[in-house]
Protein backbone atom coordinates (compact mmCIF):
# COMPACT_ATOMS: atom_id res chain seq x y z
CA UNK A 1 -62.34 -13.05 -69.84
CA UNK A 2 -64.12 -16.64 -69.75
CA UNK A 3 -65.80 -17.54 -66.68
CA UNK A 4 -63.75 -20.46 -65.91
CA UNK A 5 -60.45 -18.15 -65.88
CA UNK A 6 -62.33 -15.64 -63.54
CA UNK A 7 -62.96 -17.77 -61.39
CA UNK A 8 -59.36 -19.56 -61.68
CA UNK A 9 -58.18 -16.08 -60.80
CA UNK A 10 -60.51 -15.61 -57.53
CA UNK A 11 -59.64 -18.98 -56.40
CA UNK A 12 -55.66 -18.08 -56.96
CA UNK A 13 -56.11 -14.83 -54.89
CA UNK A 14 -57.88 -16.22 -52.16
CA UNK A 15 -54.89 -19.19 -51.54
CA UNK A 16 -52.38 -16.23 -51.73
CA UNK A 17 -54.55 -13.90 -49.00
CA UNK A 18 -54.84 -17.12 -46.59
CA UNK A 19 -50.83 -18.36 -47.30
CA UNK A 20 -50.29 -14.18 -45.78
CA UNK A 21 -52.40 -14.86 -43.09
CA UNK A 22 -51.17 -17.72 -42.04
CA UNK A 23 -47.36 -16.60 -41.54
CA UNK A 24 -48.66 -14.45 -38.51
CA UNK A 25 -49.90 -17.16 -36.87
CA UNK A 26 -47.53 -20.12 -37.75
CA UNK A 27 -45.01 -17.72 -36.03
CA UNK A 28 -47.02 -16.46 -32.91
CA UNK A 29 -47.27 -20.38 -32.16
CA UNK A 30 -44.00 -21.56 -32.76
CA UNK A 31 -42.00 -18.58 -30.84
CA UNK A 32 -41.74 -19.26 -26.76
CA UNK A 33 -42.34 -16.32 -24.15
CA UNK A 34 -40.14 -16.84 -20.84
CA UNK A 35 -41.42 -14.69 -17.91
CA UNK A 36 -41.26 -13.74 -14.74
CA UNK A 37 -40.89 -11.92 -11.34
CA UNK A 38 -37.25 -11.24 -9.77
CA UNK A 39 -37.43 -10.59 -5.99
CA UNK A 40 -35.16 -10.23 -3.03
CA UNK A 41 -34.24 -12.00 -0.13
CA UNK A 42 -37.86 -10.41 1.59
CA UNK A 43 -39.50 -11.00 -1.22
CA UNK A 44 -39.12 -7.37 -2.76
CA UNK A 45 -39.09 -6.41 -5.83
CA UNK A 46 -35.91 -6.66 -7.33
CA UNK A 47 -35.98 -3.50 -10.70
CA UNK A 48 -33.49 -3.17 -13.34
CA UNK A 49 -31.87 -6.74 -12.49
CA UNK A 50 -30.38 -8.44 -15.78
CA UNK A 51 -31.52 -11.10 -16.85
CA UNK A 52 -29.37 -13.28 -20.05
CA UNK A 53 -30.83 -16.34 -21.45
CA UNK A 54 -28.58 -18.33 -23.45
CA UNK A 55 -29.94 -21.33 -25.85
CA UNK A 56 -27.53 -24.11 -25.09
CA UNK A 57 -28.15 -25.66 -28.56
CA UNK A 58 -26.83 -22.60 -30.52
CA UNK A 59 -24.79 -20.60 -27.97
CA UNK A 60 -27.50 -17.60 -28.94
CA UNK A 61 -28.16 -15.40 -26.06
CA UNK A 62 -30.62 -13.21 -25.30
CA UNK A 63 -30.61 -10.40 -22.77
CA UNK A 64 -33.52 -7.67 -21.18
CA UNK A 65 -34.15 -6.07 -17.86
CA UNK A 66 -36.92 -5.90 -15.07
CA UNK A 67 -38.80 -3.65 -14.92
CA UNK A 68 -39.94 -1.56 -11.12
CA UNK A 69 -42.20 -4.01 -10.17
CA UNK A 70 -39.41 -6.52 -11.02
CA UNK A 71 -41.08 -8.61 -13.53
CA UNK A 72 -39.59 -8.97 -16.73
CA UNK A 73 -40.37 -10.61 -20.30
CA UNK A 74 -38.06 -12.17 -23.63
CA UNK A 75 -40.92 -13.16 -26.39
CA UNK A 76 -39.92 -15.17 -29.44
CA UNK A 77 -37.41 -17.25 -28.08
CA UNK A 78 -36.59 -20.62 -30.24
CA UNK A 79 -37.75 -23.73 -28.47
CA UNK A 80 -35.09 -25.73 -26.48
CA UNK A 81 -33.05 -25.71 -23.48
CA UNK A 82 -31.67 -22.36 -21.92
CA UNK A 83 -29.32 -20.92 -19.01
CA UNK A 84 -31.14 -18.09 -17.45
CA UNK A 85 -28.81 -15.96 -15.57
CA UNK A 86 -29.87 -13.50 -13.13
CA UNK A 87 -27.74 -9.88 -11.63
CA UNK A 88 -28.39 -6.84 -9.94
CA UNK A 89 -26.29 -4.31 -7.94
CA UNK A 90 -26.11 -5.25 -4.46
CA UNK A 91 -27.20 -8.85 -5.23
CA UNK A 92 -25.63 -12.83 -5.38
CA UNK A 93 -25.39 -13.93 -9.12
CA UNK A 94 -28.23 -16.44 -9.89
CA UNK A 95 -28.59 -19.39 -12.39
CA UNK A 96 -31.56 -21.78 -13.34
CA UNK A 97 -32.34 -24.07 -16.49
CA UNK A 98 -35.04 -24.10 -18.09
CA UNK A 99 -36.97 -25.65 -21.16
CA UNK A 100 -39.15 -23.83 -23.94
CA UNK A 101 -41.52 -25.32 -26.27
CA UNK A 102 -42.98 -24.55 -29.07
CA UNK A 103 -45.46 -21.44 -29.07
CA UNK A 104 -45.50 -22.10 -24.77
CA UNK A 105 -45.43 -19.32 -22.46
CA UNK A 106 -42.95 -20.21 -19.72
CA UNK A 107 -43.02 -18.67 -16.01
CA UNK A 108 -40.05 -18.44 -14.07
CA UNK A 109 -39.60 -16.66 -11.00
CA UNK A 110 -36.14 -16.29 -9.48
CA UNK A 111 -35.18 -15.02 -5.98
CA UNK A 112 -31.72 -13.19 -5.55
CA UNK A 113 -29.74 -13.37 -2.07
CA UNK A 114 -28.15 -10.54 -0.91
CA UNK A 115 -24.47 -10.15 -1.72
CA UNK A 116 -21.79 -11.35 0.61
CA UNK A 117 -19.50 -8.43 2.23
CA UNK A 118 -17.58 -11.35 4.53
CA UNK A 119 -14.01 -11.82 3.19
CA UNK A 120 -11.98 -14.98 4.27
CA UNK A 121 -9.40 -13.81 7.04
CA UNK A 122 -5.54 -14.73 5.78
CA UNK A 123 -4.28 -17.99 7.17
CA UNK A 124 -2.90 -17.23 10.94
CA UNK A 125 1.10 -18.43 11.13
CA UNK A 126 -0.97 -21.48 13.37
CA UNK A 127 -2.84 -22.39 10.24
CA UNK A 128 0.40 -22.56 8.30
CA UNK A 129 2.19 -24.91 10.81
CA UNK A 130 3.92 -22.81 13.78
CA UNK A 131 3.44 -23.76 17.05
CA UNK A 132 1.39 -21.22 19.75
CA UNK A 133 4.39 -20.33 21.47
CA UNK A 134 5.94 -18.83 18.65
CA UNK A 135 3.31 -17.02 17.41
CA UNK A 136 2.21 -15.49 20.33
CA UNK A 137 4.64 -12.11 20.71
CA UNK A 138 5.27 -9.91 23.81
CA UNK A 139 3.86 -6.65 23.58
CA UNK A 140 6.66 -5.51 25.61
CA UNK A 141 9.03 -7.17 23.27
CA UNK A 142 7.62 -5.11 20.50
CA UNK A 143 7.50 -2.21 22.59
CA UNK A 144 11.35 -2.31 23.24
CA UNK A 145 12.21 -2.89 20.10
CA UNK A 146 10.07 -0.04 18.63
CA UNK A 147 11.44 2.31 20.59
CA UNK A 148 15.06 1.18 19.93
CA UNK A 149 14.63 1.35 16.17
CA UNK A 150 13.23 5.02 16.85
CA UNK A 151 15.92 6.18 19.12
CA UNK A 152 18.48 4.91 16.68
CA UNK A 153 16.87 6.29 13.65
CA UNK A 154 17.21 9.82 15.77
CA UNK A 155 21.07 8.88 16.40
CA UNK A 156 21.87 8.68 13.05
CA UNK A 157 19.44 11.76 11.94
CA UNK A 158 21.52 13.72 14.61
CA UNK A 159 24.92 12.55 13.36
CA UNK A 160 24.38 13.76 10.39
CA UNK A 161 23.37 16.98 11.39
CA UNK A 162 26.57 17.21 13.61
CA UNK A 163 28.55 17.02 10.49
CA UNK A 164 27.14 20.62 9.45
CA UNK A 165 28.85 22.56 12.64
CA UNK A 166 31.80 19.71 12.77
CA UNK A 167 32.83 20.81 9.48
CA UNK A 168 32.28 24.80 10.24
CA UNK A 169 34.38 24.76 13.23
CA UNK A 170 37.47 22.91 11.47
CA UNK A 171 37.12 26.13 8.78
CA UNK A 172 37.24 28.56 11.63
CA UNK A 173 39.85 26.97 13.47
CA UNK A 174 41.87 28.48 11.36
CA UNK A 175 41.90 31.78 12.58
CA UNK A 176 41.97 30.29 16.37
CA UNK A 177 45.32 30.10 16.03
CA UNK A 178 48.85 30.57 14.51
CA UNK A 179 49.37 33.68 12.73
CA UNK A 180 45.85 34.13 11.51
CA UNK A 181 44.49 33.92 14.97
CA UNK A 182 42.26 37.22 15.55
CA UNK A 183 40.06 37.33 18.88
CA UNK A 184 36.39 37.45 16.38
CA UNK A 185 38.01 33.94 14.74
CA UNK A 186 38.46 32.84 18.24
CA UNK A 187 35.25 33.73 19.50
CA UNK A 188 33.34 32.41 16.51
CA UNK A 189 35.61 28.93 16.42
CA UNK A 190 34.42 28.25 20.27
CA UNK A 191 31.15 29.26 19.25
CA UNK A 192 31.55 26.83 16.97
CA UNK A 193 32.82 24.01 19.00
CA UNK A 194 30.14 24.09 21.51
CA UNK A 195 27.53 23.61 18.82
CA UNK A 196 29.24 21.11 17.91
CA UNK A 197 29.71 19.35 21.07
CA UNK A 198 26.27 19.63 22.08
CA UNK A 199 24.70 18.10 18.93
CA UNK A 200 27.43 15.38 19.32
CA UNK A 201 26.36 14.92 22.77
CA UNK A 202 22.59 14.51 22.06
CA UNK A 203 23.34 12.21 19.36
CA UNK A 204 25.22 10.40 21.61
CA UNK A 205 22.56 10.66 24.24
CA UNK A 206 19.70 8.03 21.52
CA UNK A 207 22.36 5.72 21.12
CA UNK A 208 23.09 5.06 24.67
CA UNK A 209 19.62 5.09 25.80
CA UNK A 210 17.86 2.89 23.01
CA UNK A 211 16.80 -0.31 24.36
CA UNK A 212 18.94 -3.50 24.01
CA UNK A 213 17.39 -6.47 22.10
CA UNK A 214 18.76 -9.52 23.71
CA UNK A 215 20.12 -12.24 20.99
CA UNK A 216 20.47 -9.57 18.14
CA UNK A 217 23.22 -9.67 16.14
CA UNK A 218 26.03 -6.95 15.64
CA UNK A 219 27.42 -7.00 11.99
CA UNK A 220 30.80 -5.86 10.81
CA UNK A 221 29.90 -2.10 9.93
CA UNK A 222 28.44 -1.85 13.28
CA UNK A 223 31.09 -3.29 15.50
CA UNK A 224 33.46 -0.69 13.53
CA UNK A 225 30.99 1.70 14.87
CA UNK A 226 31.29 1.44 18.24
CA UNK A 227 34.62 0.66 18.06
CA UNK A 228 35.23 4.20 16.78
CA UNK A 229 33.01 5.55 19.61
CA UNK A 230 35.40 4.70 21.63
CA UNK A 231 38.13 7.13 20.11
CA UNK A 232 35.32 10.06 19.26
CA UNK A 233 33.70 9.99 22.74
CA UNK A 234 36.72 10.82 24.85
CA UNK A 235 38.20 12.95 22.25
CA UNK A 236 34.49 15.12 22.13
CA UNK A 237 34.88 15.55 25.85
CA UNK A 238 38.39 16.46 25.69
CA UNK A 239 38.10 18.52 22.83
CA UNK A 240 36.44 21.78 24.39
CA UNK A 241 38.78 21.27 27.71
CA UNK A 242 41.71 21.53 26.05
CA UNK A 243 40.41 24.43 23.52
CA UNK A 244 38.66 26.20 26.25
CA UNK A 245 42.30 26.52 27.91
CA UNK A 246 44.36 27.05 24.55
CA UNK A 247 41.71 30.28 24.53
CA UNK A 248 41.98 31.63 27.35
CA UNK A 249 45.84 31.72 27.39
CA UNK A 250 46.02 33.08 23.88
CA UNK A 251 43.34 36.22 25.61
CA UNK A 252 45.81 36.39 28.24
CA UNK A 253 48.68 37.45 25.06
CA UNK A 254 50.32 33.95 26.24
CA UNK A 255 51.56 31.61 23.85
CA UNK A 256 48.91 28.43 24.29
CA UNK A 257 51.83 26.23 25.67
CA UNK A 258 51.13 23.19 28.55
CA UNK A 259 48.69 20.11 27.90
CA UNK A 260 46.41 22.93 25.93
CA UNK A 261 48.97 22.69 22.88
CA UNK A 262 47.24 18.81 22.31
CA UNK A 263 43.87 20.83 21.44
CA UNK A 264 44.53 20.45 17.52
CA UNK A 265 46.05 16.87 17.93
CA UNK A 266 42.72 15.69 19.89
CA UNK A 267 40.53 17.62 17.90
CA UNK A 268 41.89 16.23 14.39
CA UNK A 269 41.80 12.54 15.92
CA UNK A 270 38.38 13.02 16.97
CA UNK A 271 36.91 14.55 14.27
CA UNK A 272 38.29 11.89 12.13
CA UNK A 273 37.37 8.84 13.89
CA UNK A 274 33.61 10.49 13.93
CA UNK A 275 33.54 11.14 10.40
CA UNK A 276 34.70 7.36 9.83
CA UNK A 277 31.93 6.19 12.11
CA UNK A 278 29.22 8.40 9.96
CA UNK A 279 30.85 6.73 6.66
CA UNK A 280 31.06 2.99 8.45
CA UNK A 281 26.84 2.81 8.78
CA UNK A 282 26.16 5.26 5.75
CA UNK A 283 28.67 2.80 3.31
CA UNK A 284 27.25 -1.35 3.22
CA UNK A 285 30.37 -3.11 2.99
């Protein structure tokens, strides 16, 4: 080799070694550091918040966390403008701009406020337009009509229930009487009939004493009710009178003759017109 083309060849290898070198650099000052502290609203530390940075030029964003001492750190960043957005558990969202240069390191500290646990009440009915005297209720009113709609859902629990013995004590009347009759299906049909009439009677007993609502209105299913009241009242009352006496003559070895003859008329009448005024409020027609 000539001495010319050595040193052509040490001159070659030294531009190569410095073009290397220089990479390093050319990137260390072009790539921006943002930086910073996050604290709370006493100036505390605030650790593992997240913290995004978005470049608003290319959409790219870039995301780390702070550390325990609440500072935190995102190196290389591109020059330009970027949203930094700030969160941590317990915390109120925050959101600052900032602009990078070239190679620049850029502080920014951000303080969080504490999160807000206050929820907006729902409008009142005076927000949405009603005037105070018809949005202020009696607490008696309620009262009453709480304990109405109790007492009647107890009047219709206990109606039901009646059915259970109603139904019984029609089976066993038939060996009450005619030429079935025995003194055990006597005995066991009364039995029968007085469970009967006192469930009916302490079903009767929440109806009568629920409170009355002034100004409600009575639709058609229950005005067929009460109507039929009427009819199965009497007839529940009557029912054991009459039966009690048909009983005691048929004891006696009598023939049940007299007013106490009417005890299967009444009873079938009454038995039916209760059983129509279970169906008339069980039924929407």
């Amino acid at each position: 080799m000539t001495l010319p083309a050595s040193r052509l060849s040490v001159g070659v290898g030294i531009l190569v070694l410095c073009f290397a070198s220089s990479r390093p650099v050319l990137a260390q000052e072009t790539g921006a550091v943002l930086a910073g502290t996050i604290t709370g609203p006493s100036a505390s530390a605030v650790p593992n918040a997240k913290v995004s940075v978005k470049n608003a030029a290319s959409g790219q964003s870039t995301e780390t966390q702070s550390s325990a001492s609440g500072t935190y750190s995102l190196p290389n960043l591109a020059p330009g403008d970027y949203e930094v957005s700030v969160s941590a558990e317990g915390f109120g969202n925050k959101v600052a701009k900032v602009t990078l240069g070239a190679g620049a390191r850029q502080t920014l500290d951000l303080a969080l406020e504490a999160a807000s646990t206050n929820v907006a009440p729902p409008p009142s009915l005076g927000d949405l337009g009603f005037p105070p005297e018809q949005t202020k209720g009696s607490a008696a009113d309620q009262a009453r009509l709480d304990r109405r709609t109790h007492m009647l859902k107890m009047h219709q629990r206990f109606g039901l229930i009646t059915l259970a013995p109603l139904v019984a004590t029609i089976v066993a009347s038939s060996y009450a009487g005619g030429r079935h009759s025995t003194a055990t299906g006597r005995d066991v049909h009364g039995a029968l009939g007085a469970v009967t009439a006192g469930m009916y009677f302490t079903t009767a007993y929440f109806a009568i004493r629920a409170p009355r609502i002034p100004g409600t209105p009575t639709r058609g299913p229950i005005r067929l009710h009460k109507a039929l009241a009427w009819i199965h009242g009497p007839g529940m009352i009557l029912t054991p009178i009459l039966g009690a006496m048909a009983f005691s003559q048929e004891n006696r070895g009598e023939k049940v003759h007299g007013i106490a003859k009417a005890h299967g008329a009444v009873a079938t009448v009454t038995y039916a017109a209760f059983g129509l005024a279970v169906v008339s409020v069980s039924v929407k027609f």
